[in-house]
PDB file of N, CA and C in Angstrom:
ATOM      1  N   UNK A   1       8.124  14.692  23.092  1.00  0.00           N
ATOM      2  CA  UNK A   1       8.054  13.252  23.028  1.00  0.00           C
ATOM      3  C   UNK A   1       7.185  12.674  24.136  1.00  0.00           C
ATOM      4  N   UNK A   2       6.978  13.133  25.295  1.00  0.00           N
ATOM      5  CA  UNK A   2       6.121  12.725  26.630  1.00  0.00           C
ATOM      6  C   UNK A   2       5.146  12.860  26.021  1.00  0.00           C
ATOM      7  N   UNK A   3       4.307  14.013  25.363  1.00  0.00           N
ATOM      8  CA  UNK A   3       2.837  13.598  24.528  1.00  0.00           C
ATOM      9  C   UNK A   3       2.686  12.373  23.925  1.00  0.00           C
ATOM     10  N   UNK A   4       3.302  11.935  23.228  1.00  0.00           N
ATOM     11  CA  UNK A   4       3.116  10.638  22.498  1.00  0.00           C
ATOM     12  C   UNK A   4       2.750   9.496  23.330  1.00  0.00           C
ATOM     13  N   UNK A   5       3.680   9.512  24.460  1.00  0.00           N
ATOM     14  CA  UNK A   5       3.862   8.155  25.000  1.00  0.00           C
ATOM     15  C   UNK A   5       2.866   8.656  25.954  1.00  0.00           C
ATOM     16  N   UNK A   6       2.217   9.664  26.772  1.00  0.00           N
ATOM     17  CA  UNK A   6       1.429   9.979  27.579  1.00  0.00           C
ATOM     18  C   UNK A   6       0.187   9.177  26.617  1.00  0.00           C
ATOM     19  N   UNK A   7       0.053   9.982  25.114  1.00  0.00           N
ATOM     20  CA  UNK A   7      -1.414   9.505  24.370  1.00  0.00           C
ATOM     21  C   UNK A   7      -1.442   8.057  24.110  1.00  0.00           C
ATOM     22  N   UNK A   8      -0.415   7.335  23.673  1.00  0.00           N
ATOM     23  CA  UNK A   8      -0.026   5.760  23.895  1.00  0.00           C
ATOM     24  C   UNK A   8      -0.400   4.992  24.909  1.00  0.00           C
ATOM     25  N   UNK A   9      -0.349   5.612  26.245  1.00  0.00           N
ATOM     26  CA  UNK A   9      -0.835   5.208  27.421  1.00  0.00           C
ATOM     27  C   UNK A   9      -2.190   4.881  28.102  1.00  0.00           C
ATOM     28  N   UNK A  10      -2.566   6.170  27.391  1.00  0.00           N
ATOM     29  CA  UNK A  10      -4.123   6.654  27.691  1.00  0.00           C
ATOM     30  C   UNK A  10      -4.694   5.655  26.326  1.00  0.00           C
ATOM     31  N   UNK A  11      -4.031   5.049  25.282  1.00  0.00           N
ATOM     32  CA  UNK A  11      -5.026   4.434  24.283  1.00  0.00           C
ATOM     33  C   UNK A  11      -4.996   3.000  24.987  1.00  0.00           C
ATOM     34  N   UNK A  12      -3.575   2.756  26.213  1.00  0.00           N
ATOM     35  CA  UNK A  12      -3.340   1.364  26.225  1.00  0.00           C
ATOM     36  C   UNK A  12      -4.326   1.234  27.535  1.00  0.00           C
ATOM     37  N   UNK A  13      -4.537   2.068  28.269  1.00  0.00           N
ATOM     38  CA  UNK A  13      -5.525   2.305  29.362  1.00  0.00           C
ATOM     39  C   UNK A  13      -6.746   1.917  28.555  1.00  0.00           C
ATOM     40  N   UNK A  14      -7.504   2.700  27.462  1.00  0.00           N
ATOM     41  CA  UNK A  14      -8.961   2.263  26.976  1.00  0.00           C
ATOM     42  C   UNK A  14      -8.887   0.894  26.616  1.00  0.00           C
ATOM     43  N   UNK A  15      -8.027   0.255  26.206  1.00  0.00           N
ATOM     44  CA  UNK A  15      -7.701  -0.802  25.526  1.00  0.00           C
ATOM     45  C   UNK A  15      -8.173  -1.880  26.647  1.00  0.00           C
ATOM     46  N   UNK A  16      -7.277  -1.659  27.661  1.00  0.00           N
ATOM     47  CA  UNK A  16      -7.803  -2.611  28.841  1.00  0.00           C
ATOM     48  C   UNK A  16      -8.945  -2.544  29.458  1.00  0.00           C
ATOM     49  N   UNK A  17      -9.504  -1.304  29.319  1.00  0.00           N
ATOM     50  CA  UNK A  17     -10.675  -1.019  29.903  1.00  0.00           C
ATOM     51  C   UNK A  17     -11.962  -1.576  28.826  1.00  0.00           C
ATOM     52  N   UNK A  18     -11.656  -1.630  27.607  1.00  0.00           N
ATOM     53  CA  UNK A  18     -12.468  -2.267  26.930  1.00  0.00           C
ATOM     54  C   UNK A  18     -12.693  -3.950  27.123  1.00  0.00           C
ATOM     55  N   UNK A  19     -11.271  -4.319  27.312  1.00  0.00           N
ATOM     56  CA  UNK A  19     -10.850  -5.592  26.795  1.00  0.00           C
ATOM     57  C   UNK A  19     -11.936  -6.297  28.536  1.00  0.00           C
ATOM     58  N   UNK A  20     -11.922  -5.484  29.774  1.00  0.00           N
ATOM     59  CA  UNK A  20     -12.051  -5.949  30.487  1.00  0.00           C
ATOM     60  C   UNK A  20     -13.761  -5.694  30.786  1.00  0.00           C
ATOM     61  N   UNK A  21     -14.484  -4.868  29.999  1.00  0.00           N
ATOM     62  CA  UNK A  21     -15.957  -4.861  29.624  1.00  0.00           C
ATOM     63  C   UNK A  21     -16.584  -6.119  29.334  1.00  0.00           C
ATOM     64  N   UNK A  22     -15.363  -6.678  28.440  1.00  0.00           N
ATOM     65  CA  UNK A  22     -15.920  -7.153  27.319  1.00  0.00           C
ATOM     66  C   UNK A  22     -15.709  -9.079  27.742  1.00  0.00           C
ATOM     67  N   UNK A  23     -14.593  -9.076  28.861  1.00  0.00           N
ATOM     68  CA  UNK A  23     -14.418 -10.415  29.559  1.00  0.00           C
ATOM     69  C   UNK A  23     -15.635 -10.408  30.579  1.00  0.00           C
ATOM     70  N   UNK A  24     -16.576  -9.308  31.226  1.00  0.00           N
ATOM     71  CA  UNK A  24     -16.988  -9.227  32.045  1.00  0.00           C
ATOM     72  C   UNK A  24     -18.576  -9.285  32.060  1.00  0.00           C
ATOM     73  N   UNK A  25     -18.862  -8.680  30.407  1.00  0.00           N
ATOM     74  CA  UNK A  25     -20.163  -8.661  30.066  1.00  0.00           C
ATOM     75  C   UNK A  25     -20.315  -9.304  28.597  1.00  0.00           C
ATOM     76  N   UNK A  26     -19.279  -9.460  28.179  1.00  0.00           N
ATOM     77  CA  UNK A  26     -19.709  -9.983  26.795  1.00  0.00           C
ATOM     78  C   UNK A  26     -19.825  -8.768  25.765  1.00  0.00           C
ATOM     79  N   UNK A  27     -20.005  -7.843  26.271  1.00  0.00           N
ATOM     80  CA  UNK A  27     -20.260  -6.147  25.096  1.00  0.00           C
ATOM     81  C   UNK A  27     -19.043  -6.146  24.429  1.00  0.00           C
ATOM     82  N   UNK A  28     -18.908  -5.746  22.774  1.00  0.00           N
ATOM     83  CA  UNK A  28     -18.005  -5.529  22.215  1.00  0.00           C
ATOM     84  C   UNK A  28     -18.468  -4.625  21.576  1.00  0.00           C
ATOM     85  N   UNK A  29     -17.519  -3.465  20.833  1.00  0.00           N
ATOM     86  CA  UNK A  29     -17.988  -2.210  20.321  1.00  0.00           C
ATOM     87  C   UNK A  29     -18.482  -2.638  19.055  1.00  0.00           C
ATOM     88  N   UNK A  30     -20.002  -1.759  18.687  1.00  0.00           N
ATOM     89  CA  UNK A  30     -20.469  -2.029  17.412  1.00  0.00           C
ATOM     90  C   UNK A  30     -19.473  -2.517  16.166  1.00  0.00           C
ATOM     91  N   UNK A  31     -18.601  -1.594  16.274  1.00  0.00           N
ATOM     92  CA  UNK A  31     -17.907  -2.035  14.935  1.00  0.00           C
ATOM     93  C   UNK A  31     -17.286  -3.329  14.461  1.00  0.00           C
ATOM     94  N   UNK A  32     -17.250  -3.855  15.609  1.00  0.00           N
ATOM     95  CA  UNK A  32     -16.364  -5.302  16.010  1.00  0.00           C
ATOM     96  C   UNK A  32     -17.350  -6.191  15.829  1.00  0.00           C
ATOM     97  N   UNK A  33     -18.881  -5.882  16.611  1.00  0.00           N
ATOM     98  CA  UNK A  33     -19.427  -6.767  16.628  1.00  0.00           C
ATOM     99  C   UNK A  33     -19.777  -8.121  15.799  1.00  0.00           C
ATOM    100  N   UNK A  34     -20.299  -7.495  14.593  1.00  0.00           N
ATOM    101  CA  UNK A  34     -20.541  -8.487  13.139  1.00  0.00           C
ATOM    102  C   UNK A  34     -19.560  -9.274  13.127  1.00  0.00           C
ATOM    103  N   UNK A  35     -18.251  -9.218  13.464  1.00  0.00           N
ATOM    104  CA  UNK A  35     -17.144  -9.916  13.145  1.00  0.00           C
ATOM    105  C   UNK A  35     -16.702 -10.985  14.036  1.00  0.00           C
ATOM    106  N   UNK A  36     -16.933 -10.501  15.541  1.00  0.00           N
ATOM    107  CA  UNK A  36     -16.460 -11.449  16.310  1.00  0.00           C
ATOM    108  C   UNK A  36     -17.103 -11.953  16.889  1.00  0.00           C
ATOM    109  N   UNK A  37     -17.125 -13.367  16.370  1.00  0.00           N
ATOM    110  CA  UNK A  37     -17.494 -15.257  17.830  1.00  0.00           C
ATOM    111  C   UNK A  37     -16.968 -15.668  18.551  1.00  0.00           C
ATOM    112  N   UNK A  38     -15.786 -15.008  18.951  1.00  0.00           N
ATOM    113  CA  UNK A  38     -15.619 -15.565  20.975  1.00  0.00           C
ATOM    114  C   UNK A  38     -15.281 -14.135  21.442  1.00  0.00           C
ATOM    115  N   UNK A  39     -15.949 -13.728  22.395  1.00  0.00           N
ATOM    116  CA  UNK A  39     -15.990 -12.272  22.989  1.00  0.00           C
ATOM    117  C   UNK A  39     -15.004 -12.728  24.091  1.00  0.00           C
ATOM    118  N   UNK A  40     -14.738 -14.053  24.321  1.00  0.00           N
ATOM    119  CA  UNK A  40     -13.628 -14.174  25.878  1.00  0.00           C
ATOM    120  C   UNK A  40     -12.580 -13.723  24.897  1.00  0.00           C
ATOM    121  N   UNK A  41     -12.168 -14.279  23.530  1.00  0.00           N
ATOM    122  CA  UNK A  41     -10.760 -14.417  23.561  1.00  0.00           C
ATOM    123  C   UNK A  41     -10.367 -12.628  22.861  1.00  0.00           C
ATOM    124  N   UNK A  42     -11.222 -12.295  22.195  1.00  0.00           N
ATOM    125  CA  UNK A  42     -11.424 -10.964  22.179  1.00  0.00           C
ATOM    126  C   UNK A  42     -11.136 -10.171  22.792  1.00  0.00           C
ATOM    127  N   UNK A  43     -11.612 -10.265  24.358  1.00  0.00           N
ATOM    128  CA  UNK A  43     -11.411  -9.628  25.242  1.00  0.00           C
ATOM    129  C   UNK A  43     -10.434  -9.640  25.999  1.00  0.00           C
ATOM    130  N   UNK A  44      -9.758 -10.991  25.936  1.00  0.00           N
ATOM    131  CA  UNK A  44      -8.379 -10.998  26.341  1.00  0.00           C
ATOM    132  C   UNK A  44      -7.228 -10.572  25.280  1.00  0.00           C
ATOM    133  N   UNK A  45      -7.446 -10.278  24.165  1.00  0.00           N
ATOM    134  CA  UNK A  45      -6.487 -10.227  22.671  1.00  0.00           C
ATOM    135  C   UNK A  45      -6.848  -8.472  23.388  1.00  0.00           C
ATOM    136  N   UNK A  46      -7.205  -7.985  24.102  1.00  0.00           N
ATOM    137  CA  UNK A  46      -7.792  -6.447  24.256  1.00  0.00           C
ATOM    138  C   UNK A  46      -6.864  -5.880  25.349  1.00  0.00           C
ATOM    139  N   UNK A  47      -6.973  -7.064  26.012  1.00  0.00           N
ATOM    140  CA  UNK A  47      -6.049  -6.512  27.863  1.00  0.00           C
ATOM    141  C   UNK A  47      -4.402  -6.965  26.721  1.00  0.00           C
ATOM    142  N   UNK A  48      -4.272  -7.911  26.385  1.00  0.00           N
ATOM    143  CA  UNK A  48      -2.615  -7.749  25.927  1.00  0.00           C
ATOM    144  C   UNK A  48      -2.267  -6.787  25.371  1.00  0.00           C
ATOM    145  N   UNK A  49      -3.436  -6.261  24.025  1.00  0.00           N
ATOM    146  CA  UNK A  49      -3.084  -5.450  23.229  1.00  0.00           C
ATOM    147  C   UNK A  49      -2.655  -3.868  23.661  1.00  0.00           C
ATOM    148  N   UNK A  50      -3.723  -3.815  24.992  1.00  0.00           N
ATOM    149  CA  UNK A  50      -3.612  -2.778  25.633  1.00  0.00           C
ATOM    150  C   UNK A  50      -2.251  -2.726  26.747  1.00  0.00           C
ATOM    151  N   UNK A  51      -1.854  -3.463  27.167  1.00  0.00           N
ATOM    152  CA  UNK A  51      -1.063  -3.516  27.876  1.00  0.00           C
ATOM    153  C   UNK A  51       0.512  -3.408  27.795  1.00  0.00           C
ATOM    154  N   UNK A  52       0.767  -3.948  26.211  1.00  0.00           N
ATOM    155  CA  UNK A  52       2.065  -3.750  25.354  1.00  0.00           C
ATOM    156  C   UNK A  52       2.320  -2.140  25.690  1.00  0.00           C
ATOM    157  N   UNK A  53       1.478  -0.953  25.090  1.00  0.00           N
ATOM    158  CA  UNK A  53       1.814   0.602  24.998  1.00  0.00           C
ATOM    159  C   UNK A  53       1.827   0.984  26.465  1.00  0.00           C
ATOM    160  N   UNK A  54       0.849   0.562  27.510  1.00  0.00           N
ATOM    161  CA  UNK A  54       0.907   0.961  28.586  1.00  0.00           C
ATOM    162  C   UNK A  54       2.106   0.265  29.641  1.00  0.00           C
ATOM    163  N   UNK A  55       2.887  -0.345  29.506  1.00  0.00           N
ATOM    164  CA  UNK A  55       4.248  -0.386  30.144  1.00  0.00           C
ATOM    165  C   UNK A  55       5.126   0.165  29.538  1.00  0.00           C
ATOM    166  N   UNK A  56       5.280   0.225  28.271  1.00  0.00           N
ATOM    167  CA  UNK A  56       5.771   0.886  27.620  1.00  0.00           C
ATOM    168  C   UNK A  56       6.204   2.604  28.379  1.00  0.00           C
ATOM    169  N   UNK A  57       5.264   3.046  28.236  1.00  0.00           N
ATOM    170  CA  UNK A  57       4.718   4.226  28.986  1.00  0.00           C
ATOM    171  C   UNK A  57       5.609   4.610  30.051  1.00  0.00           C
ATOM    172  N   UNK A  58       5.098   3.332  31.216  1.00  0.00           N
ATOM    173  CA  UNK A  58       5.526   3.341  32.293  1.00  0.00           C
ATOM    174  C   UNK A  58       7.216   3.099  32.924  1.00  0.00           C
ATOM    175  N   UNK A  59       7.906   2.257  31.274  1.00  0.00           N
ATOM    176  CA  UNK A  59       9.172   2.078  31.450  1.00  0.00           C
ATOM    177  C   UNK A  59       9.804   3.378  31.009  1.00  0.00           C
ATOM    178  N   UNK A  60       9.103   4.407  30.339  1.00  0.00           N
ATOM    179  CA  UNK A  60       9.420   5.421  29.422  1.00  0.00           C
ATOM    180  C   UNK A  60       9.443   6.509  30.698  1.00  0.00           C
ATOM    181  N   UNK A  61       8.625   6.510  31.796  1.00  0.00           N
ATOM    182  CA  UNK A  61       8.292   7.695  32.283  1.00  0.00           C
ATOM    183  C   UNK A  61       9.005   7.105  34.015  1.00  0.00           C
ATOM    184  N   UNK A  62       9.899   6.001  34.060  1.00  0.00           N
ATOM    185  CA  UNK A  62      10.434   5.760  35.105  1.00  0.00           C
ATOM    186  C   UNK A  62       9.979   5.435  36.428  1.00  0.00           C
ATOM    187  N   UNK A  63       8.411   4.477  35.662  1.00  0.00           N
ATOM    188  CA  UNK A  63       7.979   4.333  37.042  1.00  0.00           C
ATOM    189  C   UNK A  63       8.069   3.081  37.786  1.00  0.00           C
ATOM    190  N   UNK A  64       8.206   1.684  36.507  1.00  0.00           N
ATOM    191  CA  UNK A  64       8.830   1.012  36.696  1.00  0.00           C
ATOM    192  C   UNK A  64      10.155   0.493  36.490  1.00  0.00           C
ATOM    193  N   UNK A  65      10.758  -0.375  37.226  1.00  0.00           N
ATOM    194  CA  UNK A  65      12.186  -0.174  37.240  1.00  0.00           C
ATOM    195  C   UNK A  65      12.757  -0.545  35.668  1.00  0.00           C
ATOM    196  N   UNK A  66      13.837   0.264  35.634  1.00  0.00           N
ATOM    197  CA  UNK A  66      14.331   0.174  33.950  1.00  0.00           C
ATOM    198  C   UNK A  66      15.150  -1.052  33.704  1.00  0.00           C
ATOM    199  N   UNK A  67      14.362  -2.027  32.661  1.00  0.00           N
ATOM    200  CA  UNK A  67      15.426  -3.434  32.022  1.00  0.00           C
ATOM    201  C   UNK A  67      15.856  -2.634  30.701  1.00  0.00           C
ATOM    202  N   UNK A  68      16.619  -3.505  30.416  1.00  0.00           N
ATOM    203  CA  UNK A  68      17.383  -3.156  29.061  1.00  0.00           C
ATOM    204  C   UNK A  68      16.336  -2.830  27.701  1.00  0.00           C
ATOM    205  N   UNK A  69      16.802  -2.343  26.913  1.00  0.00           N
ATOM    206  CA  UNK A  69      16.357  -1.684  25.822  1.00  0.00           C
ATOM    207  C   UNK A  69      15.835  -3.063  24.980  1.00  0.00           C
ATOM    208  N   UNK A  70      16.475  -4.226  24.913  1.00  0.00           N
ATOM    209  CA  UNK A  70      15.941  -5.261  24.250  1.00  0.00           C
ATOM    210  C   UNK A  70      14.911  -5.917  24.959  1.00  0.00           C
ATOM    211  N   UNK A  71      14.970  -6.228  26.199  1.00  0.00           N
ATOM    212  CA  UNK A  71      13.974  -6.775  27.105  1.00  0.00           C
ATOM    213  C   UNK A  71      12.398  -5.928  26.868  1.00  0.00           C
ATOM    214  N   UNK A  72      12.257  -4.494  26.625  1.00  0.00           N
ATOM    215  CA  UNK A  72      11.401  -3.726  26.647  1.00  0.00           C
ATOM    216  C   UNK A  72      10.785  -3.667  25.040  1.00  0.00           C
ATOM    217  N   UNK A  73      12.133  -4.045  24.333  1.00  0.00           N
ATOM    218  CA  UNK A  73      11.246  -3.735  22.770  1.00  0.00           C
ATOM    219  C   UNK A  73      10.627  -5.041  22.607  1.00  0.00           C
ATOM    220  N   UNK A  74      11.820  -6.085  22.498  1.00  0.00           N
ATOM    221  CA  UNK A  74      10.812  -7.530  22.434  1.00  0.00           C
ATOM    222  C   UNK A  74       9.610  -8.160  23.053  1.00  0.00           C
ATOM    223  N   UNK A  75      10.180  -7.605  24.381  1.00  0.00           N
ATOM    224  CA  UNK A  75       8.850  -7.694  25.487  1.00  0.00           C
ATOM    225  C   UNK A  75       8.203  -7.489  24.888  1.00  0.00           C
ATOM    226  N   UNK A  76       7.718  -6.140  24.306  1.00  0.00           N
ATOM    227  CA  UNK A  76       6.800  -5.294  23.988  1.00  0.00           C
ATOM    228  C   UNK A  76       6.073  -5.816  22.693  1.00  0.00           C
ATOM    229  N   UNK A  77       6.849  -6.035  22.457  1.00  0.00           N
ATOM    230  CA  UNK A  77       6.520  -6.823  20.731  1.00  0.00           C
ATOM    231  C   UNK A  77       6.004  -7.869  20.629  1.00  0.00           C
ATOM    232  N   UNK A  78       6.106  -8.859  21.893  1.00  0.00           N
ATOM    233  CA  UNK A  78       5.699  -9.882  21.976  1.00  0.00           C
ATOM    234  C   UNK A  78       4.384 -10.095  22.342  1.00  0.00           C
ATOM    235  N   UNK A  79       3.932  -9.195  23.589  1.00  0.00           N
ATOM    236  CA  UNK A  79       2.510  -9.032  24.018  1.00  0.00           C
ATOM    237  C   UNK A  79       1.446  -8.150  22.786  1.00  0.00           C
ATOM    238  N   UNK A  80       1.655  -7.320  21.857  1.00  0.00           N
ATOM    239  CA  UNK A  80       1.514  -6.731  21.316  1.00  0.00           C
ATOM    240  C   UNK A  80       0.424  -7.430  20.501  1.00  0.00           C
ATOM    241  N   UNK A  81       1.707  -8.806  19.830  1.00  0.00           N
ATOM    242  CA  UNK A  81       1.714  -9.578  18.480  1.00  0.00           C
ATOM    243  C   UNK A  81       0.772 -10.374  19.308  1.00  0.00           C
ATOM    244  N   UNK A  82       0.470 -11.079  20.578  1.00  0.00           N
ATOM    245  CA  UNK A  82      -0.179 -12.276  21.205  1.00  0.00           C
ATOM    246  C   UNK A  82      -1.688 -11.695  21.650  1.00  0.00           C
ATOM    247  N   UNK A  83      -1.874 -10.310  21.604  1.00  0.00           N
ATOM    248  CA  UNK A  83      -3.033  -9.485  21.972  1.00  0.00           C
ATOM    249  C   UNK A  83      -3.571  -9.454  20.284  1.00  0.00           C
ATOM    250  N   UNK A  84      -2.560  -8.999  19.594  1.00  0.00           N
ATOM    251  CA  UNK A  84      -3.263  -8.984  18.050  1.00  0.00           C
ATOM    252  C   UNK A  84      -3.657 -10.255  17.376  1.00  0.00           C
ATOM    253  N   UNK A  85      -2.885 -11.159  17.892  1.00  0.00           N
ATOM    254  CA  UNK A  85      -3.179 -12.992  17.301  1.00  0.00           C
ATOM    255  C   UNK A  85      -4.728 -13.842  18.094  1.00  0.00           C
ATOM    256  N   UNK A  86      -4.423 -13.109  19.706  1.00  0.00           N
ATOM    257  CA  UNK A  86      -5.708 -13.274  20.069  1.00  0.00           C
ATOM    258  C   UNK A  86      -7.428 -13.013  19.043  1.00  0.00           C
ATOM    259  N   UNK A  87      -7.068 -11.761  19.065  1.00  0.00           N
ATOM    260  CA  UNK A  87      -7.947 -10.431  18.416  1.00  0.00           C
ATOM    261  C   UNK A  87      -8.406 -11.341  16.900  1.00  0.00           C
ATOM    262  N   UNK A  88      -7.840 -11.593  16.362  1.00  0.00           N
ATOM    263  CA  UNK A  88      -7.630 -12.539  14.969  1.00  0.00           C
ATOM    264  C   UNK A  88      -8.249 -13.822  14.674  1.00  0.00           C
ATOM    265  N   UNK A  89      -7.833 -14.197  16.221  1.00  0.00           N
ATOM    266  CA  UNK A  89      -8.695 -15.633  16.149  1.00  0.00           C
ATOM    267  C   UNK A  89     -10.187 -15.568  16.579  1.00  0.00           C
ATOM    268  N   UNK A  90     -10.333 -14.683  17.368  1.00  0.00           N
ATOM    269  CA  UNK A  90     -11.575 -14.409  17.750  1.00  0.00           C
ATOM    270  C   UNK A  90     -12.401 -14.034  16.534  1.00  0.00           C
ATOM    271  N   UNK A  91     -11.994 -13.899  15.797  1.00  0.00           N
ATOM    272  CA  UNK A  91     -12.884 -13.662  14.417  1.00  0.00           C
ATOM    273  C   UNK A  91     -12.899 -14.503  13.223  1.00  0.00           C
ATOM    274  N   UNK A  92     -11.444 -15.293  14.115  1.00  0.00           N
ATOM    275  CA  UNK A  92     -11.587 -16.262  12.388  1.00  0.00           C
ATOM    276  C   UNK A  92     -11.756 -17.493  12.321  1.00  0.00           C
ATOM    277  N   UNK A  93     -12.017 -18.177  14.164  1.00  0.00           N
ATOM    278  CA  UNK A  93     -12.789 -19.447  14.611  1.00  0.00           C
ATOM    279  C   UNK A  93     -14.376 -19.443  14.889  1.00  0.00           C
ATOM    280  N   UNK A  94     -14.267 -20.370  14.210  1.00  0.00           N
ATOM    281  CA  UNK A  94     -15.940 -20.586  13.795  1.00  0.00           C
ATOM    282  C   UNK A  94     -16.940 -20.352  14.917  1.00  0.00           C
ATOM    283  N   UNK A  95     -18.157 -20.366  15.205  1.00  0.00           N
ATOM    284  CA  UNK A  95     -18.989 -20.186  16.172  1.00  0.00           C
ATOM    285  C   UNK A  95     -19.073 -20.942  17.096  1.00  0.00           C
ATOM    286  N   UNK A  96     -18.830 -20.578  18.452  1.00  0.00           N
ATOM    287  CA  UNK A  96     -18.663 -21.729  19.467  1.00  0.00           C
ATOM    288  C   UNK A  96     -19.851 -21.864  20.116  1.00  0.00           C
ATOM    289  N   UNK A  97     -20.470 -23.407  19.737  1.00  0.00           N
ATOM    290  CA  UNK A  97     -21.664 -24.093  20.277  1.00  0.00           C
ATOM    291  C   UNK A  97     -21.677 -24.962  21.408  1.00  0.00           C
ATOM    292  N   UNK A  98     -22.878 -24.748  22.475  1.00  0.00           N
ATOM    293  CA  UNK A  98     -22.682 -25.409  23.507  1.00  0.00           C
ATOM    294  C   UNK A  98     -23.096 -26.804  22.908  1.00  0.00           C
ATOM    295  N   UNK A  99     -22.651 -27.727  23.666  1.00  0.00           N
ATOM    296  CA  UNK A  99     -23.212 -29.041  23.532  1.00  0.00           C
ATOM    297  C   UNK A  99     -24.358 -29.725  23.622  1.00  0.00           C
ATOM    298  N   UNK A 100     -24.776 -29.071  25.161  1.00  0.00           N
ATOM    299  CA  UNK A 100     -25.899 -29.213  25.789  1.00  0.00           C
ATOM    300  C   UNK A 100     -27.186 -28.758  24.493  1.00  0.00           C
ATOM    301  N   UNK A 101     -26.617 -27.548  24.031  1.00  0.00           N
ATOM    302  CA  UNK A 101     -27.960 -26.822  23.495  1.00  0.00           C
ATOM    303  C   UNK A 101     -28.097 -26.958  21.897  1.00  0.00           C
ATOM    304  N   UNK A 102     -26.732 -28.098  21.168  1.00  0.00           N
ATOM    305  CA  UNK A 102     -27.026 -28.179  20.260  1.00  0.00           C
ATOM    306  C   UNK A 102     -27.663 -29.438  19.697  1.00  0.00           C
ATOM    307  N   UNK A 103     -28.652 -30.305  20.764  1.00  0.00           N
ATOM    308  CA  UNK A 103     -29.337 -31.215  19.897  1.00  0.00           C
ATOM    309  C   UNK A 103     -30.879 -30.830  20.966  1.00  0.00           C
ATOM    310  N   UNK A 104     -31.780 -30.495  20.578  1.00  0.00           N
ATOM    311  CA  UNK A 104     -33.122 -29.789  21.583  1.00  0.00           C
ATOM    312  C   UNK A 104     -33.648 -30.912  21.490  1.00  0.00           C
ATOM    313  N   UNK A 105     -33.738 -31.992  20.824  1.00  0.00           N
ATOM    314  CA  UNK A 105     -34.990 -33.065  20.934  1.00  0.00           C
ATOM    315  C   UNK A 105     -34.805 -34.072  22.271  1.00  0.00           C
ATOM    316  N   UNK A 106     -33.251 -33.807  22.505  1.00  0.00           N
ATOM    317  CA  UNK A 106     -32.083 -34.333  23.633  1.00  0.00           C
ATOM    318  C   UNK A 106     -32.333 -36.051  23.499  1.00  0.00           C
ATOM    319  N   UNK A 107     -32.298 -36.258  22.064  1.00  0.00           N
ATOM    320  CA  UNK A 107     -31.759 -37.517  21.667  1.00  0.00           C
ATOM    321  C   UNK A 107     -30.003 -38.166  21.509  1.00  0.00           C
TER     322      UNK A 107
END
């Protein structure tokens, strides 16, 4: 069972490590790309998403101190669902235009 939650860990580790590329430079992985118009909220829907499995992990392997079994699933469930709702919107709100740059004749 430590494999699982070790490989859970290590996906919630890339997760943040992506999520925090991607707040930092704007890069999102090809596959994503076509799809998503706000790379901030993306990138933050990336650090939650990642971060749900990786405490997880850490409540699993006793490194942080142990709350109750409901505190950890809901917890868990909650950042999970708010990293995936992020992730969602970032693809399904329309293109965000500056103000400044959307009238050029600057009438």
């Amino acid at each position: 069972m430590a494999w699982v939650v070790g490989t859970g860990a290590f996906l919630g580790l890339l997760a943040i490590a992506l999520g925090i590329v991607t707040l930092r430079t704007g890069w999102i992985l090809p596959t994503a790309r076509r799809h998503v118009t706000r790379s901030k909220l993306h990138g933050l829907g990336a650090l939650l998403t990642g971060a749900s499995p990786l405490l997880q992990s850490l409540f699993y392997f006793r490194i942080l101190p142990s709350v109750s079994w409901e505190v950890r699933f809901l917890g868990g469930n909650a950042v999970l669902f708010a990293g995936l709702c992020l992730i969602a919107l970032s693809q399904l709100l329309p293109l965000h235009r500056n103000r400044d740059h959307a009238d050029p004749s600057g009438a």
